[in-house]
C-alpha atoms as a PDB file:
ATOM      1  CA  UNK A   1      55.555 114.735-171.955  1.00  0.00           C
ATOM      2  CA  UNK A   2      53.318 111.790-173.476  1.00  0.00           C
ATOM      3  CA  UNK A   3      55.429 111.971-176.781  1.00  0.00           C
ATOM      4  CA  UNK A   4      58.848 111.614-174.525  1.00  0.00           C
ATOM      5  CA  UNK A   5      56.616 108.537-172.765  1.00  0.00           C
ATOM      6  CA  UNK A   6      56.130 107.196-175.673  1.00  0.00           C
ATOM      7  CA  UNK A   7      59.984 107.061-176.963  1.00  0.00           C
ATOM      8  CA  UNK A   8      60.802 106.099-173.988  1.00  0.00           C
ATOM      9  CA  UNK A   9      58.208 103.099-174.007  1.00  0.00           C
ATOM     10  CA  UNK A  10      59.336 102.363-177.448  1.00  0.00           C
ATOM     11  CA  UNK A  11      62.829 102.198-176.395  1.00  0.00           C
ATOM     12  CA  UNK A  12      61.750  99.634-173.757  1.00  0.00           C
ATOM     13  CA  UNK A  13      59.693  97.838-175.885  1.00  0.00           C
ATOM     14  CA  UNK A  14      62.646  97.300-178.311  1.00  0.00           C
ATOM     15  CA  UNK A  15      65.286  96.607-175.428  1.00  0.00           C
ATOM     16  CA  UNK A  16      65.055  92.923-175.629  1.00  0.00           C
ATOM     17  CA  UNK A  17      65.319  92.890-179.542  1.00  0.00           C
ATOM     18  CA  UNK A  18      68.781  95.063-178.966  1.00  0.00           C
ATOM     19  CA  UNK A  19      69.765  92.671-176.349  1.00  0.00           C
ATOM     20  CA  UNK A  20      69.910  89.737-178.947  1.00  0.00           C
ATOM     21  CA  UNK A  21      71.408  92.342-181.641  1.00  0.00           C
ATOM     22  CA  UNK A  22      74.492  92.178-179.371  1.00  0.00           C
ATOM     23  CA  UNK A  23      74.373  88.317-178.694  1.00  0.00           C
ATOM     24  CA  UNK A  24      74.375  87.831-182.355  1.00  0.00           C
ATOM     25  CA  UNK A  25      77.369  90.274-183.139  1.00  0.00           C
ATOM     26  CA  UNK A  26      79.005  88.554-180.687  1.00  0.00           C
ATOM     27  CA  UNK A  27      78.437  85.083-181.255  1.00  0.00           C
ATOM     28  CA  UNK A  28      78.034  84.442-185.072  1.00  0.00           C
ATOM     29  CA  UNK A  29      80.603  85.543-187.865  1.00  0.00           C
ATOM     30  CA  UNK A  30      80.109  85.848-192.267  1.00  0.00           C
ATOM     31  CA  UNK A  31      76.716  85.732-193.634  1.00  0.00           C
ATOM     32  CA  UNK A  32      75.044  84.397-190.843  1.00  0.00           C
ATOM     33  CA  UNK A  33      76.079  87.292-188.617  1.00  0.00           C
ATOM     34  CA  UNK A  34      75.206  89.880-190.798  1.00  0.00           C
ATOM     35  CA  UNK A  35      71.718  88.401-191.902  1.00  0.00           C
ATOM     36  CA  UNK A  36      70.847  87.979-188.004  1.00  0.00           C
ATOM     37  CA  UNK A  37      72.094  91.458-187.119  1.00  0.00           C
ATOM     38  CA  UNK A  38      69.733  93.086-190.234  1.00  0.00           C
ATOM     39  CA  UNK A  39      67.043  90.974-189.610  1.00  0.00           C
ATOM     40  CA  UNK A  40      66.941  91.821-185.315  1.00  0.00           C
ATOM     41  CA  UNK A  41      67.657  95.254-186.461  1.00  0.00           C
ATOM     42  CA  UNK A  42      64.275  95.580-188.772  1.00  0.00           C
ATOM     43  CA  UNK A  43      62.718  93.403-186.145  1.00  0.00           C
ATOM     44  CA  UNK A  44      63.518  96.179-183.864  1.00  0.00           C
ATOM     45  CA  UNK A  45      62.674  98.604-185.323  1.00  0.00           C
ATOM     46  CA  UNK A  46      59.357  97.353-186.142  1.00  0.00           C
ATOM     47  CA  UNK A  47      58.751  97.407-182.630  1.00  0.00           C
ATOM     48  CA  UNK A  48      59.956 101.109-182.033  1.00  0.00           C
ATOM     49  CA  UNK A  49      56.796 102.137-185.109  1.00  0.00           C
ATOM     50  CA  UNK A  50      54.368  99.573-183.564  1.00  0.00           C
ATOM     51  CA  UNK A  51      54.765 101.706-180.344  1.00  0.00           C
ATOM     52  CA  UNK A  52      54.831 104.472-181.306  1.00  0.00           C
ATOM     53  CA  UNK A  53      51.880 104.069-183.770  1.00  0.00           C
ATOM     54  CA  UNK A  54      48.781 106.780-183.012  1.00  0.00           C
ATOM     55  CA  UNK A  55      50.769 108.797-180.861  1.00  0.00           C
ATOM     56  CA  UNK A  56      53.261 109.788-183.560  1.00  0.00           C
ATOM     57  CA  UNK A  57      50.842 109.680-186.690  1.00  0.00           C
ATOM     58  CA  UNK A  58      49.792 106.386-188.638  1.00  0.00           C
ATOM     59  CA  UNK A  59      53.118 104.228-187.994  1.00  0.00           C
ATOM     60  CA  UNK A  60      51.127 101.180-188.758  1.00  0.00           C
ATOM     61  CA  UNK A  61      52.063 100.395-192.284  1.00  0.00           C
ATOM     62  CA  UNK A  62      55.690 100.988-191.880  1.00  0.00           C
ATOM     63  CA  UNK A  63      56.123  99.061-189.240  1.00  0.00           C
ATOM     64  CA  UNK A  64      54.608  96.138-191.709  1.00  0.00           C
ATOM     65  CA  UNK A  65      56.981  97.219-193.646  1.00  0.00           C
ATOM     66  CA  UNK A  66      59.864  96.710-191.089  1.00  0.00           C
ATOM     67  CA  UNK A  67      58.807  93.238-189.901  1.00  0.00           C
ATOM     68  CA  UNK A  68      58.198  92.408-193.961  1.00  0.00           C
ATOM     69  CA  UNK A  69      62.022  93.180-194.265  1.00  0.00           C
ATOM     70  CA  UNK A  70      62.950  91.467-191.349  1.00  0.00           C
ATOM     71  CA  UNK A  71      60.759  88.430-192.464  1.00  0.00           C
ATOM     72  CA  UNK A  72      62.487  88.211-195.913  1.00  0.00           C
ATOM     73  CA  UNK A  73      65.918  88.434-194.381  1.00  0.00           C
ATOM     74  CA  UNK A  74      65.438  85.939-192.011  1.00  0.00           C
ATOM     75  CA  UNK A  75      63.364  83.581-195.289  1.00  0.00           C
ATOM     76  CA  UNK A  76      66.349  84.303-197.470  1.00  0.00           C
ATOM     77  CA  UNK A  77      69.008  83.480-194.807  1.00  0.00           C
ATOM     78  CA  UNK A  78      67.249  79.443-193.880  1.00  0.00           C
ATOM     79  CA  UNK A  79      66.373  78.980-197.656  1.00  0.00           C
ATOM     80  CA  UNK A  80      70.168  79.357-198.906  1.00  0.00           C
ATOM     81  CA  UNK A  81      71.139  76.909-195.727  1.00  0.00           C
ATOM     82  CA  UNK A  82      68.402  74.297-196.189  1.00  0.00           C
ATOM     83  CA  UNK A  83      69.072  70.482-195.882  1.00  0.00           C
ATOM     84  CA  UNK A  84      66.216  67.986-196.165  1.00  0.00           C
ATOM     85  CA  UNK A  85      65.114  65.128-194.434  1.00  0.00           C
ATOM     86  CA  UNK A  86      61.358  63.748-193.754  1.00  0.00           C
ATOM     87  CA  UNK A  87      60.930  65.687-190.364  1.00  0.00           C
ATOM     88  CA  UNK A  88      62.112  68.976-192.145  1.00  0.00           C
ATOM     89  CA  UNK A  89      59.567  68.563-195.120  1.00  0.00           C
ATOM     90  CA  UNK A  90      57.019  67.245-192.753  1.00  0.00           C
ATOM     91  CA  UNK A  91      57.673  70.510-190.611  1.00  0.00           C
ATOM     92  CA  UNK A  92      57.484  72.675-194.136  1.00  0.00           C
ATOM     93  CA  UNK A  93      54.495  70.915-194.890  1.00  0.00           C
ATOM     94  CA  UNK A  94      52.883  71.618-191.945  1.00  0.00           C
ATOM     95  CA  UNK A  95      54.153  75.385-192.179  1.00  0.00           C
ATOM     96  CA  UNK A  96      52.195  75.675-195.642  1.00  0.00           C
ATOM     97  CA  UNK A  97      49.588  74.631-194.363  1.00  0.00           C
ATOM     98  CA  UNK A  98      49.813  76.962-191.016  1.00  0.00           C
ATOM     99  CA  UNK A  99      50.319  79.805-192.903  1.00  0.00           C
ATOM    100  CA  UNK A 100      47.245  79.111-195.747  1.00  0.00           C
ATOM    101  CA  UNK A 101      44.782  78.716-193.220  1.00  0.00           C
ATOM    102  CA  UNK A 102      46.593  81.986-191.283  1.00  0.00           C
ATOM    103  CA  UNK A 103      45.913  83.864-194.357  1.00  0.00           C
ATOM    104  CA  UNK A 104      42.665  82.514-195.498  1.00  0.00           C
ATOM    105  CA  UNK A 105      40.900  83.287-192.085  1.00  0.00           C
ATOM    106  CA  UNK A 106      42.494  87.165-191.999  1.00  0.00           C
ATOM    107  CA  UNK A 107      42.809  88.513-195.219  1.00  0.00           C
ATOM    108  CA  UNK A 108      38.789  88.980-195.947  1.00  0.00           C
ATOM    109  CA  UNK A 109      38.771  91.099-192.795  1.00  0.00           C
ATOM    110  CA  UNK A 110      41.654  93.568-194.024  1.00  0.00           C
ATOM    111  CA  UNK A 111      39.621  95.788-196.274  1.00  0.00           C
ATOM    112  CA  UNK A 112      41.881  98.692-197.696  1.00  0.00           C
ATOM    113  CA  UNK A 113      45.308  96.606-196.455  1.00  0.00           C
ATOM    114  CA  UNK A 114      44.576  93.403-198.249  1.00  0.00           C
ATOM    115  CA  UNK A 115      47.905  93.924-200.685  1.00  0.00           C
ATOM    116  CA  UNK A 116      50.190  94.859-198.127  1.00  0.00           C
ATOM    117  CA  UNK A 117      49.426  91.950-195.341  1.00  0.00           C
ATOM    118  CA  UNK A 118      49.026  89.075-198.320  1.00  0.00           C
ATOM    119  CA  UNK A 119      52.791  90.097-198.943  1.00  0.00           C
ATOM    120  CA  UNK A 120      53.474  89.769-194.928  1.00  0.00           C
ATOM    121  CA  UNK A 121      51.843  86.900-195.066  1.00  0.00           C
ATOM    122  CA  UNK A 122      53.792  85.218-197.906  1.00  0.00           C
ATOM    123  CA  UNK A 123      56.799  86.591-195.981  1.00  0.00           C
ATOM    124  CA  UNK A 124      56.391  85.127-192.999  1.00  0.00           C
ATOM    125  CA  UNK A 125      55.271  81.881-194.645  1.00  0.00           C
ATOM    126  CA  UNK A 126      58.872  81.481-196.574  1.00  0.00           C
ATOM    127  CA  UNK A 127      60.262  82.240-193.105  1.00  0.00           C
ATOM    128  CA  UNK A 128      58.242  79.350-191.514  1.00  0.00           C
ATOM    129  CA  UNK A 129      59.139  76.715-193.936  1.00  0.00           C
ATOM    130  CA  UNK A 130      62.556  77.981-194.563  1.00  0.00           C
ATOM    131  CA  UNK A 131      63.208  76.988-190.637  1.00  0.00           C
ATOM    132  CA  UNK A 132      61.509  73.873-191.405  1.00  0.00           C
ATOM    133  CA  UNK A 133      64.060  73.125-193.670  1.00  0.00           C
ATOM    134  CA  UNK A 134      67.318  75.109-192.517  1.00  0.00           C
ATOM    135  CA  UNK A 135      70.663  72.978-191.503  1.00  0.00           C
ATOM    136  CA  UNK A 136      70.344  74.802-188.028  1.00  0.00           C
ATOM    137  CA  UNK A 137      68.643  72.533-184.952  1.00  0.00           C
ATOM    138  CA  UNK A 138      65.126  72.205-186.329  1.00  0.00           C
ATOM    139  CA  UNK A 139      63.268  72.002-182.782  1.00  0.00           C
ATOM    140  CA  UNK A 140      64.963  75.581-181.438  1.00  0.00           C
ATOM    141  CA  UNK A 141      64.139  77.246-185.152  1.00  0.00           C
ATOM    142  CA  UNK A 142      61.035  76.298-186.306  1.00  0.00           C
ATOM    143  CA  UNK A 143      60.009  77.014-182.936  1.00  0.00           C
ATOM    144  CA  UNK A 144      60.821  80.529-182.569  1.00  0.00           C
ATOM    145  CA  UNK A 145      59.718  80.472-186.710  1.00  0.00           C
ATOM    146  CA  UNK A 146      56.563  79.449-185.762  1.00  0.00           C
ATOM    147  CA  UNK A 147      56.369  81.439-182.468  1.00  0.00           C
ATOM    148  CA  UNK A 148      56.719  84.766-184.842  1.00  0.00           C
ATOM    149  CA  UNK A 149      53.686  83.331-187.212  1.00  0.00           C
ATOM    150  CA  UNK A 150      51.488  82.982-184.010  1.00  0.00           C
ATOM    151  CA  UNK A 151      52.720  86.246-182.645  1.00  0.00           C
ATOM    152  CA  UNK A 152      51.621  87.667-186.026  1.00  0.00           C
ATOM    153  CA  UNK A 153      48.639  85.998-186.389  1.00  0.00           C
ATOM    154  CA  UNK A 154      47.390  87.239-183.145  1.00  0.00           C
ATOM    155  CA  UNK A 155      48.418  91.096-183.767  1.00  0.00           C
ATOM    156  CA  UNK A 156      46.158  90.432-187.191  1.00  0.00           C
ATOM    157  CA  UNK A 157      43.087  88.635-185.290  1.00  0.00           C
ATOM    158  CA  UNK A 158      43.727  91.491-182.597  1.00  0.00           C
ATOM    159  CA  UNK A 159      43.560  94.507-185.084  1.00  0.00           C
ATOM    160  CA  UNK A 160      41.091  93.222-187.974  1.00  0.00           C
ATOM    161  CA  UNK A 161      38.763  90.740-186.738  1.00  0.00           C
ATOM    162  CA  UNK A 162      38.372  90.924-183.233  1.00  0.00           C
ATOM    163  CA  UNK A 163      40.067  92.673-180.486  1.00  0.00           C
ATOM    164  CA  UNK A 164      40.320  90.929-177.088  1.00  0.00           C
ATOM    165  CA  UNK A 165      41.568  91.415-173.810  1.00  0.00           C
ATOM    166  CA  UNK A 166      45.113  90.490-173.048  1.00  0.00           C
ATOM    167  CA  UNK A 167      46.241  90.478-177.154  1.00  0.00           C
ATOM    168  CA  UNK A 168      49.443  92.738-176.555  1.00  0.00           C
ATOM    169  CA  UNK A 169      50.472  90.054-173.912  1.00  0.00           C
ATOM    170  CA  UNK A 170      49.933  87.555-175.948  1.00  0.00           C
ATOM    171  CA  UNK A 171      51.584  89.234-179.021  1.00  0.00           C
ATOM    172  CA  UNK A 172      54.431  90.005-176.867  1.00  0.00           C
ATOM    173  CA  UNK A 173      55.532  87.335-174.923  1.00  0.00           C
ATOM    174  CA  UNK A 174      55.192  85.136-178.085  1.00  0.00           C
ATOM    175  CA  UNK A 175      56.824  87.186-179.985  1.00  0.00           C
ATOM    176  CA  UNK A 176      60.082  87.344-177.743  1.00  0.00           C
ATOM    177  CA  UNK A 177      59.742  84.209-177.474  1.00  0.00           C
ATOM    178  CA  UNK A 178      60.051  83.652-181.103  1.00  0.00           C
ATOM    179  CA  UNK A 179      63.306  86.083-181.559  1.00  0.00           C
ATOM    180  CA  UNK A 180      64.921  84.292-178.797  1.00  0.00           C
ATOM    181  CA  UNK A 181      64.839  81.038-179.894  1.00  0.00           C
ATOM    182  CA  UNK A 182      65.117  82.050-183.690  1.00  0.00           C
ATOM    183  CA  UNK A 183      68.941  83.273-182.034  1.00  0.00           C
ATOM    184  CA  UNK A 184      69.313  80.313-180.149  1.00  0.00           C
ATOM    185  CA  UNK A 185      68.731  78.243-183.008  1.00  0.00           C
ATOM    186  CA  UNK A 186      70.951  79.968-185.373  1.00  0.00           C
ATOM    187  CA  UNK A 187      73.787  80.340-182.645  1.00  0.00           C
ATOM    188  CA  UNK A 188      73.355  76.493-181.909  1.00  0.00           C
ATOM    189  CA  UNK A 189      75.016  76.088-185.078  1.00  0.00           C
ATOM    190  CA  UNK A 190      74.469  73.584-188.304  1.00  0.00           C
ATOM    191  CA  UNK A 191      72.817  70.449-187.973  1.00  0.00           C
ATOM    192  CA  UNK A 192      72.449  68.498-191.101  1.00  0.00           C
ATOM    193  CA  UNK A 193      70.175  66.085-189.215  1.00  0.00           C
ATOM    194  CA  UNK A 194      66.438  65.488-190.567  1.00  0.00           C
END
């Protein structure tokens, strides 16, 4: 019964993930559909090892491995529709930065998994500044791009530094957060406005 529990939380856990997998088929059409859908579909299942993580064996690593995917997807998909402008390299800038610091404060505390979260963390850094710089609404993108990092950063801080009350919350909410407006951002269409 606590293995069907924990599907079944998994599922849930997941739901809202699916629920912007069918906005996105939907809404969006080409290359921009199809990136979306494969990058919410990682994303989601990310969530569905996350969860089930401990109960089902060590899921830990390959739900990394998901969100890396999804990360690179979503990096690959703003890089090849970048425009520039001083906001959007000011935003980039900024996302180095982010994303430098991010890693420099976490990385000494990962022991054993030192490889595999540098490479998440490069990941998620090209998907930071590549909504810095996309042609898609800047303030609904790098948003929900910089919603993920924070999401992420607090999973990391949560599981290798220090765990504190409230971090799945946290994690949560900001990482919905971050899908949601990643989705409204792409849907929003291009903006070639810096």
């Amino acid at each position: 019964m606590d293995q069907l529990s924990g599907y079944a939380g998994a599922g849930i856990k997941a739901l809202p993930i699916v629920l912007l997998i069918l906005l996105a088929f939907r809404q969006l059409t080409g290359v921009w559909r199809n990136a979306m859908l494969a990058a919410l579909l990682f994303s989601a299942g990310g969530d569905v090892l996350l969860a089930l993580d401990g109960g089902s064996g060590d899921l830990f690593i390959a739900g990394l491995g998901s969100f890396l995917i999804a990360q690179l997807t979503y990096a690959g998909l703003f890089w090849t529709h970048r425009v520039s402008g001083t906001r959007r390299i000011g935003l980039a800038i900024f996302a180095f930065v982010f994303i430098s610091v991010a890693g420099m404060v976490v990385v000494p505390y990962t022991g054993d998994m030192q490889a595999p979260v540098m490479a998440y963390i490069l990941a998620i850094g090209a998907m930071l500044m590549g909504a810095a710089l996309c042609d898609r609404p800047v303030n609904r993108l790098f948003l929900g791009a910089l919603l993920f990092a924070v999401s992420d950063l607090v999973i990391a801080v949560n599981k290798f530094i220090m765990p504190f009350a409230w971090a799945g919350v946290v994690i949560m909410v900001t990482y919905y957060m971050a899908q949601y407006f990643i989705v409204m951002g792409v849907l929003t269409g291009a903006d070639d406005n810096g």
